[in-house]
Structure formats: C-alpha cells, structure tokens
Protein backbone atom coordinates (compact mmCIF):
# COMPACT_ATOMS: atom_id res chain seq x y z
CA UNK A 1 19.23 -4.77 18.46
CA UNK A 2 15.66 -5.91 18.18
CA UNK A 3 14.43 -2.75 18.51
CA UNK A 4 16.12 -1.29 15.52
CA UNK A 5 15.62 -4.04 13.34
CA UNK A 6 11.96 -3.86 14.59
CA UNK A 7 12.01 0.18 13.47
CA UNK A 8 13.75 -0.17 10.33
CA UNK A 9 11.04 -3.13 9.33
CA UNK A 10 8.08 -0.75 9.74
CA UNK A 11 9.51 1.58 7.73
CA UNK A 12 8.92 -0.87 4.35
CA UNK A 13 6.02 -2.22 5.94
CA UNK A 14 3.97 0.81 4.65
CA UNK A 15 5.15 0.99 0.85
CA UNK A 16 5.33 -3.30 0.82
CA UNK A 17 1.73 -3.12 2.40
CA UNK A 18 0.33 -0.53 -0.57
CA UNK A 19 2.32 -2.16 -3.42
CA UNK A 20 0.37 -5.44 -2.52
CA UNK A 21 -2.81 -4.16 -1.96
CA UNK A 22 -2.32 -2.02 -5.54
CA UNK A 23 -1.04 -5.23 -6.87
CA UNK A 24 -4.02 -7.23 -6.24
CA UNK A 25 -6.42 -4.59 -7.64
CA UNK A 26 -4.30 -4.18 -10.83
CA UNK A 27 -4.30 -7.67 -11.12
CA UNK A 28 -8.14 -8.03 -11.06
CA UNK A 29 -8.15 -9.80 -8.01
CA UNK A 30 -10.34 -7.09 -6.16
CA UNK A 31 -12.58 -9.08 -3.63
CA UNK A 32 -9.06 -9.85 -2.25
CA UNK A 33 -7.50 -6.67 -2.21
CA UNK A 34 -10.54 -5.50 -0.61
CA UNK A 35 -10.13 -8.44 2.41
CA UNK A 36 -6.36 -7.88 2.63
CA UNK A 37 -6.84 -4.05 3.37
CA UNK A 38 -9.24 -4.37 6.05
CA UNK A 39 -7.15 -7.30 7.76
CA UNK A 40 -3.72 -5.43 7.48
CA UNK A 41 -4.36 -1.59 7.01
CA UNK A 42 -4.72 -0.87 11.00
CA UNK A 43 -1.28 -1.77 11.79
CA UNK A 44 -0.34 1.56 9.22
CA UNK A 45 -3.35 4.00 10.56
CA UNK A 46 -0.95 5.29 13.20
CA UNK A 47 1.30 7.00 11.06
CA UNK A 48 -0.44 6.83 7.29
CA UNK A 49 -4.06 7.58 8.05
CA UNK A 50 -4.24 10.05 5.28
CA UNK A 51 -2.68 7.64 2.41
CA UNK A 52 -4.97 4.76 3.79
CA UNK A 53 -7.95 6.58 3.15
CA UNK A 54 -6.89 7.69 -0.56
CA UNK A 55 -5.81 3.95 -1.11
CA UNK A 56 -9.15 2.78 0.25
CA UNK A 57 -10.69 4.71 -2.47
CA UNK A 58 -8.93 3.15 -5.53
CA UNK A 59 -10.88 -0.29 -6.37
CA UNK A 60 -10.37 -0.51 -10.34
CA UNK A 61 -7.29 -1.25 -12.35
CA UNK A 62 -7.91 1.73 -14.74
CA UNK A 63 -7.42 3.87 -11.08
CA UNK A 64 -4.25 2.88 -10.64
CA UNK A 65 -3.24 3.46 -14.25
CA UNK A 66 -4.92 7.76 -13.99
CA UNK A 67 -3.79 8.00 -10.87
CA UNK A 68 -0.70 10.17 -10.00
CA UNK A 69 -0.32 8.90 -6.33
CA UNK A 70 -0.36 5.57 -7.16
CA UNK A 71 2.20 5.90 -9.99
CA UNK A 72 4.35 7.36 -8.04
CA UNK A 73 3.96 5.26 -5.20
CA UNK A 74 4.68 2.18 -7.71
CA UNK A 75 7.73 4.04 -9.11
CA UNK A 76 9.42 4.69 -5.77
CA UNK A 77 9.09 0.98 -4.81
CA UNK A 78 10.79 0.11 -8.01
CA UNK A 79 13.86 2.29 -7.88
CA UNK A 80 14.31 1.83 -3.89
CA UNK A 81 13.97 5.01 -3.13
C-alpha cells in the first residue's frame, strides 16, 4: 500500500513542484524561486530533465506571461488534468 501511495504522490510532485517555482517568479519573489529550484529540482531530474532545464531558464514574470509552456503548464494544473 505504501508503495502505491508513494507512486501516485510523485506523479503531482512534478506539476506541484513547477507551479510553485512559476509561482514565486510570477510573484516577484525571484531570489526565492531561484533557492527553491536548486534545493528541490534533483528529486524531478530522473524523469523531467528536459522540462527542468526549460524551467531553469524562465526568471522574469513577463516569461511566464509569453511563454507557451508555461501557460500551459499553469492551465493543466488548474483544470486537473
């Protein structure tokens, strides 16, 4: 049982993870964002090396907002899909 719950856990650890770390940017808090990504993004490199990088890259609010990968990252968390 712990196992699964374990499993099903990492699976919205990813999207939870980036909607933070896109949180704190958008919210202007970027020295932070910056500190939360390199404490928590190596528990995700495993299996989301590629979206890691791209996330890495995005450090301004107006980013987020021109950005079609974070929109629709956003918009997924917020419809639970």
């Amino acid at each position: 049982m712990a196992d699964k719950t374990q499993f099903e856990l990492f699976n919205v650890s990813f999207p939870i993870f980036a909607h933070t770390y896109l949180d704190l940017i958008d919210f202007g808090f970027t020295d932070t964002a910056k500190k939360f990504f390199e404490v928590n993004s190596e528990h995700h490199r495993l299996y989301h090396a590629s979206e890691l990088g791209y996330l890495s890259s995005v450090c301004a609010p107006h980013q987020i907002l021109l950005d079609p990968y974070t929109h629709r990252l956003r918009w997924v968390d917020r419809i639970g899909c």
